[in-house]
N, C-alpha and C. Protein backbone atom coordinates (compact mmCIF):
# COMPACT_ATOMS: atom_id res chain seq x y z
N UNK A 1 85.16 208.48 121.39
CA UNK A 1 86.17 209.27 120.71
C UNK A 1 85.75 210.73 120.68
N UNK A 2 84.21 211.22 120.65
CA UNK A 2 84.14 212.36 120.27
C UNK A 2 84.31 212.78 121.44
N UNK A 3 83.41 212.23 122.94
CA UNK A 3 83.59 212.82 123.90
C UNK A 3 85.20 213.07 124.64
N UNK A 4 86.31 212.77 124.22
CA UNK A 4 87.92 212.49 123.96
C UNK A 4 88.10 214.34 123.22
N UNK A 5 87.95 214.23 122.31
CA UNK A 5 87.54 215.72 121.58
C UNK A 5 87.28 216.71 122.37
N UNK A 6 86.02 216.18 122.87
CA UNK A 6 85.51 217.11 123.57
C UNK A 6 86.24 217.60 124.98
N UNK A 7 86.88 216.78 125.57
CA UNK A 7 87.74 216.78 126.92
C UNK A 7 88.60 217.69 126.34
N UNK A 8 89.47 217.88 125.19
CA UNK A 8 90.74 218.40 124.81
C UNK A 8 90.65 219.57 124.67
N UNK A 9 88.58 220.06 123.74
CA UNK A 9 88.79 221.57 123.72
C UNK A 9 87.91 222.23 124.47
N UNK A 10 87.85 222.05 126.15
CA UNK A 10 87.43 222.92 126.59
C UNK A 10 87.95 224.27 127.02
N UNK A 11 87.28 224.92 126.70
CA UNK A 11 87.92 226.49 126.57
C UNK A 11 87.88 226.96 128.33
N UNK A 12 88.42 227.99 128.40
CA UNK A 12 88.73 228.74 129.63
C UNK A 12 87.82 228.41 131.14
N UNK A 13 86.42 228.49 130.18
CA UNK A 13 85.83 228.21 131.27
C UNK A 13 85.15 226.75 131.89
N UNK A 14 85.61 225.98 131.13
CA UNK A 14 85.97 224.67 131.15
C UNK A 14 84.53 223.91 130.94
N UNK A 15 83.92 224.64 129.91
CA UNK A 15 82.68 223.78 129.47
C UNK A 15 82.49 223.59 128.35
N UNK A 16 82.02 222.61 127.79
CA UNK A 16 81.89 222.66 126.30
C UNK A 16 81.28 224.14 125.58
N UNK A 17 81.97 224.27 124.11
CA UNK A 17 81.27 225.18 123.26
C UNK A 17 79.67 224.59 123.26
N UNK A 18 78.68 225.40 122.83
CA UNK A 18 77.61 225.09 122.79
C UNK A 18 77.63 224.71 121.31
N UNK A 19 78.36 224.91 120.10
CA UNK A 19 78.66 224.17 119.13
C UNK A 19 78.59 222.56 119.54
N UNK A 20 79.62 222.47 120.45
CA UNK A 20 80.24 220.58 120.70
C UNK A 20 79.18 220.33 121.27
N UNK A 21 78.22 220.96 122.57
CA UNK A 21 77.07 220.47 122.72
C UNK A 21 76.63 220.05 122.09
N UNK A 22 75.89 220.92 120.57
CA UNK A 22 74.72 220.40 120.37
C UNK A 22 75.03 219.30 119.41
N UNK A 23 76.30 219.47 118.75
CA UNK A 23 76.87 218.20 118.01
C UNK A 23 76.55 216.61 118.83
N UNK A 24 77.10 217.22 120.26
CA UNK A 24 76.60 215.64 121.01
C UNK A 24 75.53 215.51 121.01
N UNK A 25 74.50 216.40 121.67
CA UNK A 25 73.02 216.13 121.82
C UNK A 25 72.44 215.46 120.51
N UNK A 26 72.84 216.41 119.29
CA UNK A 26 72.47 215.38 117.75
C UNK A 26 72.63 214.05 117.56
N UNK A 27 73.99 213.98 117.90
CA UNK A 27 74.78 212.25 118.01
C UNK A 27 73.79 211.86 118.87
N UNK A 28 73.68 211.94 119.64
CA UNK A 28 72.92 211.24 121.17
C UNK A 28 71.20 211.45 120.42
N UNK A 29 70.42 212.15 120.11
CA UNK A 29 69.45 211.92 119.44
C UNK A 29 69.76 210.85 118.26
N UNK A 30 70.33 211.38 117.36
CA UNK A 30 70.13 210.24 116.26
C UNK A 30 70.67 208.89 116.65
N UNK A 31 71.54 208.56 117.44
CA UNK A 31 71.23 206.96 117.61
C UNK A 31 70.08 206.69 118.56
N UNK A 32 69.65 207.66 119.44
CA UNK A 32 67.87 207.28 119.99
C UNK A 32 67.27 206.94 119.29
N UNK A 33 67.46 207.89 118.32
CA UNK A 33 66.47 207.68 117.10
C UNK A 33 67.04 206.11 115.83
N UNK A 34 67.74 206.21 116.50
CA UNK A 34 68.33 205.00 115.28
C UNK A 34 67.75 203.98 115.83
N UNK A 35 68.28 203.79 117.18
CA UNK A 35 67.73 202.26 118.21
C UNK A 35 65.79 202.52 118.21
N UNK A 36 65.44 203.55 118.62
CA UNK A 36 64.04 203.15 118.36
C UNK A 36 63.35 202.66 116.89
N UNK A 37 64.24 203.38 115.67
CA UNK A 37 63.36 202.57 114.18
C UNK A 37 64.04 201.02 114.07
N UNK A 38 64.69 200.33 114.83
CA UNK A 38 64.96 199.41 115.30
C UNK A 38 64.01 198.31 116.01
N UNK A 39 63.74 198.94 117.12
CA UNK A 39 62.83 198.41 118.39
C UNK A 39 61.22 198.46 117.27
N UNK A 40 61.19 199.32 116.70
CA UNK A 40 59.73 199.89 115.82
C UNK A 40 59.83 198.58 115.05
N UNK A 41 60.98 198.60 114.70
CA UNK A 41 60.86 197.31 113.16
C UNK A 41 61.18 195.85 113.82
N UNK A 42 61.36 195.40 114.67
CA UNK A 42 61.35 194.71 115.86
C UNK A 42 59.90 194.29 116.38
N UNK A 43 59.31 195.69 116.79
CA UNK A 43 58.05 194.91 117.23
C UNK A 43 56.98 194.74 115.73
N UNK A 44 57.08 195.38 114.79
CA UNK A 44 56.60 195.24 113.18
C UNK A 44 56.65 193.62 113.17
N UNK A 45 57.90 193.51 113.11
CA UNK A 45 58.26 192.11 112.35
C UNK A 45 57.49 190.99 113.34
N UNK A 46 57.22 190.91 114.38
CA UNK A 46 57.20 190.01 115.80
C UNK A 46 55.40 190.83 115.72
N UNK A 47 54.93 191.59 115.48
CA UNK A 47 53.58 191.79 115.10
C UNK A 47 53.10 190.54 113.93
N UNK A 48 53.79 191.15 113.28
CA UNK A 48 53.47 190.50 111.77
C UNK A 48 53.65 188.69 111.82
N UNK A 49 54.67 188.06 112.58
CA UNK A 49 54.86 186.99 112.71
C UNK A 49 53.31 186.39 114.04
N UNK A 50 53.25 187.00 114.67
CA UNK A 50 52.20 186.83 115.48
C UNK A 50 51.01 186.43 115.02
N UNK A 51 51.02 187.37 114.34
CA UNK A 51 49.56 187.43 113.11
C UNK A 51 49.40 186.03 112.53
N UNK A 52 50.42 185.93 111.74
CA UNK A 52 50.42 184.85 110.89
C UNK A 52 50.66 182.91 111.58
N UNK A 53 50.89 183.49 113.00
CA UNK A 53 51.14 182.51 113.74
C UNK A 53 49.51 182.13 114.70
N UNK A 54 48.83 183.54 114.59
CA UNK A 54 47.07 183.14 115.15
C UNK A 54 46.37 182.67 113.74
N UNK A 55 46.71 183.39 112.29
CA UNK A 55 45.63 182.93 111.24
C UNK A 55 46.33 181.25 111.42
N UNK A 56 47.20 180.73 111.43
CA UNK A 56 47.45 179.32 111.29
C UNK A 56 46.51 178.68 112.47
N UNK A 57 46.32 179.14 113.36
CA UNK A 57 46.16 178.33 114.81
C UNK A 57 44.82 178.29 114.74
N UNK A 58 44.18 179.89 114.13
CA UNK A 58 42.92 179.69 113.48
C UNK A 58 42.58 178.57 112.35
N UNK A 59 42.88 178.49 111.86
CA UNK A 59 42.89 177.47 110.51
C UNK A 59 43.30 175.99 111.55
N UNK A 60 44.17 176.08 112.50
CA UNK A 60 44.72 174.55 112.85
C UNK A 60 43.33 174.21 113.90
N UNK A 61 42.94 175.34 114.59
CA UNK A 61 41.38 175.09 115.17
C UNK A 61 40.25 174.70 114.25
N UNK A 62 39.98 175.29 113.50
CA UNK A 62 39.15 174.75 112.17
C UNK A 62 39.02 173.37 111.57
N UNK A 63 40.48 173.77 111.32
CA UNK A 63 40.93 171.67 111.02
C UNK A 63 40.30 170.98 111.71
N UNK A 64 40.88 171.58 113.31
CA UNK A 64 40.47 170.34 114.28
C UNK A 64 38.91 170.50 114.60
N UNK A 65 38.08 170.84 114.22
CA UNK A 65 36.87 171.11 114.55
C UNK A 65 36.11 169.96 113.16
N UNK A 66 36.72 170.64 112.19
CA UNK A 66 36.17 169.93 111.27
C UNK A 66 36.38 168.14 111.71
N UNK A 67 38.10 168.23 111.60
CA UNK A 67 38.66 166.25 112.06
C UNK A 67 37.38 166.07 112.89
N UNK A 68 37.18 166.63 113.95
CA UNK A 68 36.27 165.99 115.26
C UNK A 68 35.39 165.32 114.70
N UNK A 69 34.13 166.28 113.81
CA UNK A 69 33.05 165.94 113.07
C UNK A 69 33.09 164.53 112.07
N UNK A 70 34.48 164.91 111.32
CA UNK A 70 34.66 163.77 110.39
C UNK A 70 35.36 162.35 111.21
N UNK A 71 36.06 162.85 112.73
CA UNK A 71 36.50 161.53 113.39
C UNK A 71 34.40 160.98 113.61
N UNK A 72 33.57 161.79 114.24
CA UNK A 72 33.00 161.19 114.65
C UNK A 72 31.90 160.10 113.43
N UNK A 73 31.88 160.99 112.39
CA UNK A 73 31.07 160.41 111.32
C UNK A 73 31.64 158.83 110.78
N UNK A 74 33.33 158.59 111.53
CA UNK A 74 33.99 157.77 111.03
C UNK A 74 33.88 157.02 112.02
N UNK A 75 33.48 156.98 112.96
CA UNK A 75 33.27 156.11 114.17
C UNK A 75 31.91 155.40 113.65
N UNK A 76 31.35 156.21 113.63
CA UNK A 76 29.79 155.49 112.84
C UNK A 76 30.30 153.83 111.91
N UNK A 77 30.98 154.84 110.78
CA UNK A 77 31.32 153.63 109.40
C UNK A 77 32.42 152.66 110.46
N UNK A 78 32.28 151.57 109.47
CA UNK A 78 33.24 150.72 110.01
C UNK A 78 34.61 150.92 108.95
N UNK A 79 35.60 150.28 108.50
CA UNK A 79 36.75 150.09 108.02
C UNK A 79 36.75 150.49 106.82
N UNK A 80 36.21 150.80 106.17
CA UNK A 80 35.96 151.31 104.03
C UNK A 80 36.76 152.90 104.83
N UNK A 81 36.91 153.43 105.94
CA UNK A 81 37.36 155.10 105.78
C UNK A 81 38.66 154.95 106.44
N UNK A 82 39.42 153.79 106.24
CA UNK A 82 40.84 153.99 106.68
C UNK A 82 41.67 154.71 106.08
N UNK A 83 41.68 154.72 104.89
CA UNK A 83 42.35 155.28 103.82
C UNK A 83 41.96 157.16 104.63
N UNK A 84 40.77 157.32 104.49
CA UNK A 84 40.14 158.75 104.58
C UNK A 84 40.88 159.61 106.08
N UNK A 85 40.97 158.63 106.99
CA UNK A 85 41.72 158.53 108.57
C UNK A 85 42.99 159.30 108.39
N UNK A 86 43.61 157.96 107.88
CA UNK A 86 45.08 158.59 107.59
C UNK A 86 45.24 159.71 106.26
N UNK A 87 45.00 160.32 105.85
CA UNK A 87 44.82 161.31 104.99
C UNK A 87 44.58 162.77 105.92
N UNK A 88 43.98 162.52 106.70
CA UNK A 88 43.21 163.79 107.63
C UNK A 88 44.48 164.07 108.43
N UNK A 89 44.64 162.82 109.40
CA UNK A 89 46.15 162.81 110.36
C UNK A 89 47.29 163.09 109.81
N UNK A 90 47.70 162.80 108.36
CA UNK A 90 48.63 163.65 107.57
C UNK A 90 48.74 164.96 107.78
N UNK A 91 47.57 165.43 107.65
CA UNK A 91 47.22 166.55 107.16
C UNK A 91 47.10 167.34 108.77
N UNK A 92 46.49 167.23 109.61
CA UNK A 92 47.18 167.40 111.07
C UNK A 92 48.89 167.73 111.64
N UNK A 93 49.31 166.54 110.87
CA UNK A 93 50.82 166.52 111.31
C UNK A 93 51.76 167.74 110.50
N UNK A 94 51.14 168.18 109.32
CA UNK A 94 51.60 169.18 108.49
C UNK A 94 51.46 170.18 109.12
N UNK A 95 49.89 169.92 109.39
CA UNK A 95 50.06 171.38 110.16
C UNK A 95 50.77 171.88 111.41
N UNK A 96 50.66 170.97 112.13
CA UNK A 96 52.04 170.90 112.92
C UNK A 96 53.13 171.45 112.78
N UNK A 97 54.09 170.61 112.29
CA UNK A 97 55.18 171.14 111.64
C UNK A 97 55.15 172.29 110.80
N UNK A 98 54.26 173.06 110.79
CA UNK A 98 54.34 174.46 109.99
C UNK A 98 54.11 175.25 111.27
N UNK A 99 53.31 175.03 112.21
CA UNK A 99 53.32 175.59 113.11
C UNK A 99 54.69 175.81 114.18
N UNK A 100 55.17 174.86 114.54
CA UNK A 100 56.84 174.71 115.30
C UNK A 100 57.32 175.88 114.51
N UNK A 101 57.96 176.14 113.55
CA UNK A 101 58.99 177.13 112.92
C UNK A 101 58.15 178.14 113.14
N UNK A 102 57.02 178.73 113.05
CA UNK A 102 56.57 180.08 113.13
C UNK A 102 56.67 180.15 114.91
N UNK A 103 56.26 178.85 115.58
CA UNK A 103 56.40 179.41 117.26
C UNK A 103 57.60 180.09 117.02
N UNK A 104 58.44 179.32 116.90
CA UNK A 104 60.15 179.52 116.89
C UNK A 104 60.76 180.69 116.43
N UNK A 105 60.48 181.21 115.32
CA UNK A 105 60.79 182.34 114.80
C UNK A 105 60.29 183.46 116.15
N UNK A 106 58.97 183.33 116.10
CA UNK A 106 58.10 184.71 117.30
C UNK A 106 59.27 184.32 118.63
N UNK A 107 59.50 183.26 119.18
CA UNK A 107 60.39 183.39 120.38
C UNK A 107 61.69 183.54 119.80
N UNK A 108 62.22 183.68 118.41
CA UNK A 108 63.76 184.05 118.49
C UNK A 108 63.71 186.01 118.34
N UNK A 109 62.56 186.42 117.78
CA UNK A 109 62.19 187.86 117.33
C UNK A 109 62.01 188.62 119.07
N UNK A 110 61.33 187.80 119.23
CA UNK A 110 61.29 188.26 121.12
C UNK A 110 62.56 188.88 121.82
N UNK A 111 63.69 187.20 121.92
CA UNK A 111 64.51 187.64 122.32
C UNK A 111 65.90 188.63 121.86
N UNK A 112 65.86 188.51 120.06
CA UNK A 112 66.51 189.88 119.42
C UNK A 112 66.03 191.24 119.97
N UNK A 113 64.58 191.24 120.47
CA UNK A 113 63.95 192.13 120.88
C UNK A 113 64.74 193.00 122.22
N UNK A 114 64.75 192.02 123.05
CA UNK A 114 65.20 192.20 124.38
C UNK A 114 66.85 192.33 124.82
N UNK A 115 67.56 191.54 123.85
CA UNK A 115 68.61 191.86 124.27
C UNK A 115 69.23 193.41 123.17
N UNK A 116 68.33 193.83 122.35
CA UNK A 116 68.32 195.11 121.99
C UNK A 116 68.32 195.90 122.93
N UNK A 117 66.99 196.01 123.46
CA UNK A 117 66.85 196.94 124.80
C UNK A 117 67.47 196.84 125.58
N UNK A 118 68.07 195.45 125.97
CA UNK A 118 69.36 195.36 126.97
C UNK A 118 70.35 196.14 126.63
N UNK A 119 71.11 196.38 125.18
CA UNK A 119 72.09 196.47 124.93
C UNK A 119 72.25 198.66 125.28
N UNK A 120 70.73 198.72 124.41
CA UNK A 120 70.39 200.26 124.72
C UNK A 120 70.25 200.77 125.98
N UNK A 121 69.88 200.13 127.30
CA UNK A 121 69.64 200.52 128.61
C UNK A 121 71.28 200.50 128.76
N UNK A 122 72.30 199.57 128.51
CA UNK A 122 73.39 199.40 128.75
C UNK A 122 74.18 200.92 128.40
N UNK A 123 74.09 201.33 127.27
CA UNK A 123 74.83 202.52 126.70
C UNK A 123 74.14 203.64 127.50
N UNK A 124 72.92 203.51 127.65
CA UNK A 124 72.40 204.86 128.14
C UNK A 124 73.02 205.16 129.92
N UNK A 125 73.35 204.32 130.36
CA UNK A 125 73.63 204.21 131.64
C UNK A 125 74.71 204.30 131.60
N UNK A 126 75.78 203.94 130.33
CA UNK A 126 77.11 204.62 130.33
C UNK A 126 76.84 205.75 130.30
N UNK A 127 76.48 206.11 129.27
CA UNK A 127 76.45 207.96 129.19
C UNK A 127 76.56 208.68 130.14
N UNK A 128 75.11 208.29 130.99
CA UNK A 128 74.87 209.07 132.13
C UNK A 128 76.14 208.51 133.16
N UNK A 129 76.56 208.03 133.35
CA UNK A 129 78.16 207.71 134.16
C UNK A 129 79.09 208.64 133.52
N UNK A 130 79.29 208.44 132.13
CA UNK A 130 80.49 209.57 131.47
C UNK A 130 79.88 210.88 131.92
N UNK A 131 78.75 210.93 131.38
CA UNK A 131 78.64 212.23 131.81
C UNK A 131 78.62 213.24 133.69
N UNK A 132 77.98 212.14 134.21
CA UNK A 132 78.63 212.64 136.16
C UNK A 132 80.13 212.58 135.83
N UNK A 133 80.93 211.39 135.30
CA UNK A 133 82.41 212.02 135.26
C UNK A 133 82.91 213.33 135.26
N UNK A 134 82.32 213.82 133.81
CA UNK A 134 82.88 214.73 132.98
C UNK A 134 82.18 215.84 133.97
N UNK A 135 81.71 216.03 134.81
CA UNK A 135 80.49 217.07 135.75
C UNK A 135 81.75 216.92 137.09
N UNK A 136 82.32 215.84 137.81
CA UNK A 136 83.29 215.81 138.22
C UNK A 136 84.49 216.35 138.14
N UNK A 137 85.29 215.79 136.57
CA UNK A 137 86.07 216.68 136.35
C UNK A 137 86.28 218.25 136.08
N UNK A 138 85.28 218.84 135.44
CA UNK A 138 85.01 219.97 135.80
C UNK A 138 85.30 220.73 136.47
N UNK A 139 84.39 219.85 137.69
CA UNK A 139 83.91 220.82 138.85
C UNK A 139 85.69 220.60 139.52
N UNK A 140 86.59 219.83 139.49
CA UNK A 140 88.10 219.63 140.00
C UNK A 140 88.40 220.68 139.27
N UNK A 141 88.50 220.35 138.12
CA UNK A 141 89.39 221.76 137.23
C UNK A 141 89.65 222.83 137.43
N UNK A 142 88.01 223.65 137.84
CA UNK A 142 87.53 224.80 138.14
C UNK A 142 88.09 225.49 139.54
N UNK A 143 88.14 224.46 140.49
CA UNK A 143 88.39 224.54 141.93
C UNK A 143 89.79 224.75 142.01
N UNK A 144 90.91 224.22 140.84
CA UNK A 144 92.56 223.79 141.11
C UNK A 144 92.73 225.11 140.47
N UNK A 145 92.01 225.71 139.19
CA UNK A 145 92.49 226.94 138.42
C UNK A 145 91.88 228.06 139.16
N UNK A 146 91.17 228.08 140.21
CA UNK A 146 90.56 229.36 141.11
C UNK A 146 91.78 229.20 142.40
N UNK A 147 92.14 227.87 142.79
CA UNK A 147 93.20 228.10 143.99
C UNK A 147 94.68 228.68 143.48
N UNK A 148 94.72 228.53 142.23
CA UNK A 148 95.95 228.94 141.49
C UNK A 148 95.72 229.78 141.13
N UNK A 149 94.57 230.98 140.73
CA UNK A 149 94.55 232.42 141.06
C UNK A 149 94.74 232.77 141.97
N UNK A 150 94.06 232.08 143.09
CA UNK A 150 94.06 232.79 144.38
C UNK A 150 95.54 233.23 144.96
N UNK A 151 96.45 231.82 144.78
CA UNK A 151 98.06 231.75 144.93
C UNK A 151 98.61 233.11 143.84
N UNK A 152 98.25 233.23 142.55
CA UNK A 152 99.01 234.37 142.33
C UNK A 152 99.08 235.59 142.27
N UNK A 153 97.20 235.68 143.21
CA UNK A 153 96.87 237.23 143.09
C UNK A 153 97.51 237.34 144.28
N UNK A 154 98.03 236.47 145.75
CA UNK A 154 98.77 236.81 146.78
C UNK A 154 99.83 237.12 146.35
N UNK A 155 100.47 236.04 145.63
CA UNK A 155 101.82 236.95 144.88
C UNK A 155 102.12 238.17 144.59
N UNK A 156 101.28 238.59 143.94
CA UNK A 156 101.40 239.76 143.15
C UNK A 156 101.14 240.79 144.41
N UNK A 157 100.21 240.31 145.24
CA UNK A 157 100.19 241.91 146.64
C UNK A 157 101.17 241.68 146.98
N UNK A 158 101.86 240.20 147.47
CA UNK A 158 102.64 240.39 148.20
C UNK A 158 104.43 241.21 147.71
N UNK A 159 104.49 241.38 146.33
CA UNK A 159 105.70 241.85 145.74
C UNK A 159 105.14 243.77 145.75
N UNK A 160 104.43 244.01 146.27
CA UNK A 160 103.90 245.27 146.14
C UNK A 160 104.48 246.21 147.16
């Protein structure tokens, strides 16, 4: 819409005021700037989930380091540590299932990630298309209002 505006008031010499410039260039910075504290809080959040997705894996390595020790001490005993078995493997399977939803979350943060940047490479590549347009039209404008001087400065010798 603004660049619509902008088509309507170009003045004589058929370029934007440097007013409407820098109004666009602002617009055009501040949503750069908008989409990058975006992408920033994007990779924050997908940092932060990461994190919390290695201290678990740390801790789920631990577990399993410890289980090993206590599977093997239980290989020793005979049947009095069944109870103790299944208690541990509970406790395995929890961790599990706490783990799935944090994978899940980091691969849904990923791809919010990406089809962000998709969406931003998308606009920016409009721009730069509107804008060769608008460098097009121009440069027509300029060429049709110089042949239409040219036509009436002959006029004018020729009524002389």
């Amino acid at each position: 819409m603004q660049k619509m505006k902008n088509l309507g008031s170009l003045g004589n010499s058929g370029r934007l005021s440097s007013t409407e410039e820098s109004e666009d260039e602002e617009i055009t910075r501040l949503a750069i700037s908008t989409i990058q504290a975006r992408e920033e809080e994007i990779e924050r959040k997908k940092m932060e989930v990461k994190e919390r997705v290695e201290l678990q894996l740390g801790r789920a390595e631990e577990e399993t380091r410890r289980l090993a020790q206590i599977w093997e001490e239980l290989e020793v005993l005979a049947d009095p540590m069944r109870k103790e078995v299944a208690t541990v493997r509970k406790k395995i399977d929890m961790a599990n299932r706490d783990l799935k939803p944090l994978g899940q979350s980091c691969q849904k943060k990923e791809k919010e990630y990406k089809e962000v940047l998709e969406a931003f490479n998308a606009k920016n590549d409009e721009k730069t298309q509107l804008i060769a347009t608008l460098m097009e039209l121009l440069t027509e404008s300029e060429r049709l209002r110089m042949k239409k001087l040219e036509e009436l400065s002959k006029h004018i010798e020729s009524t002389h």
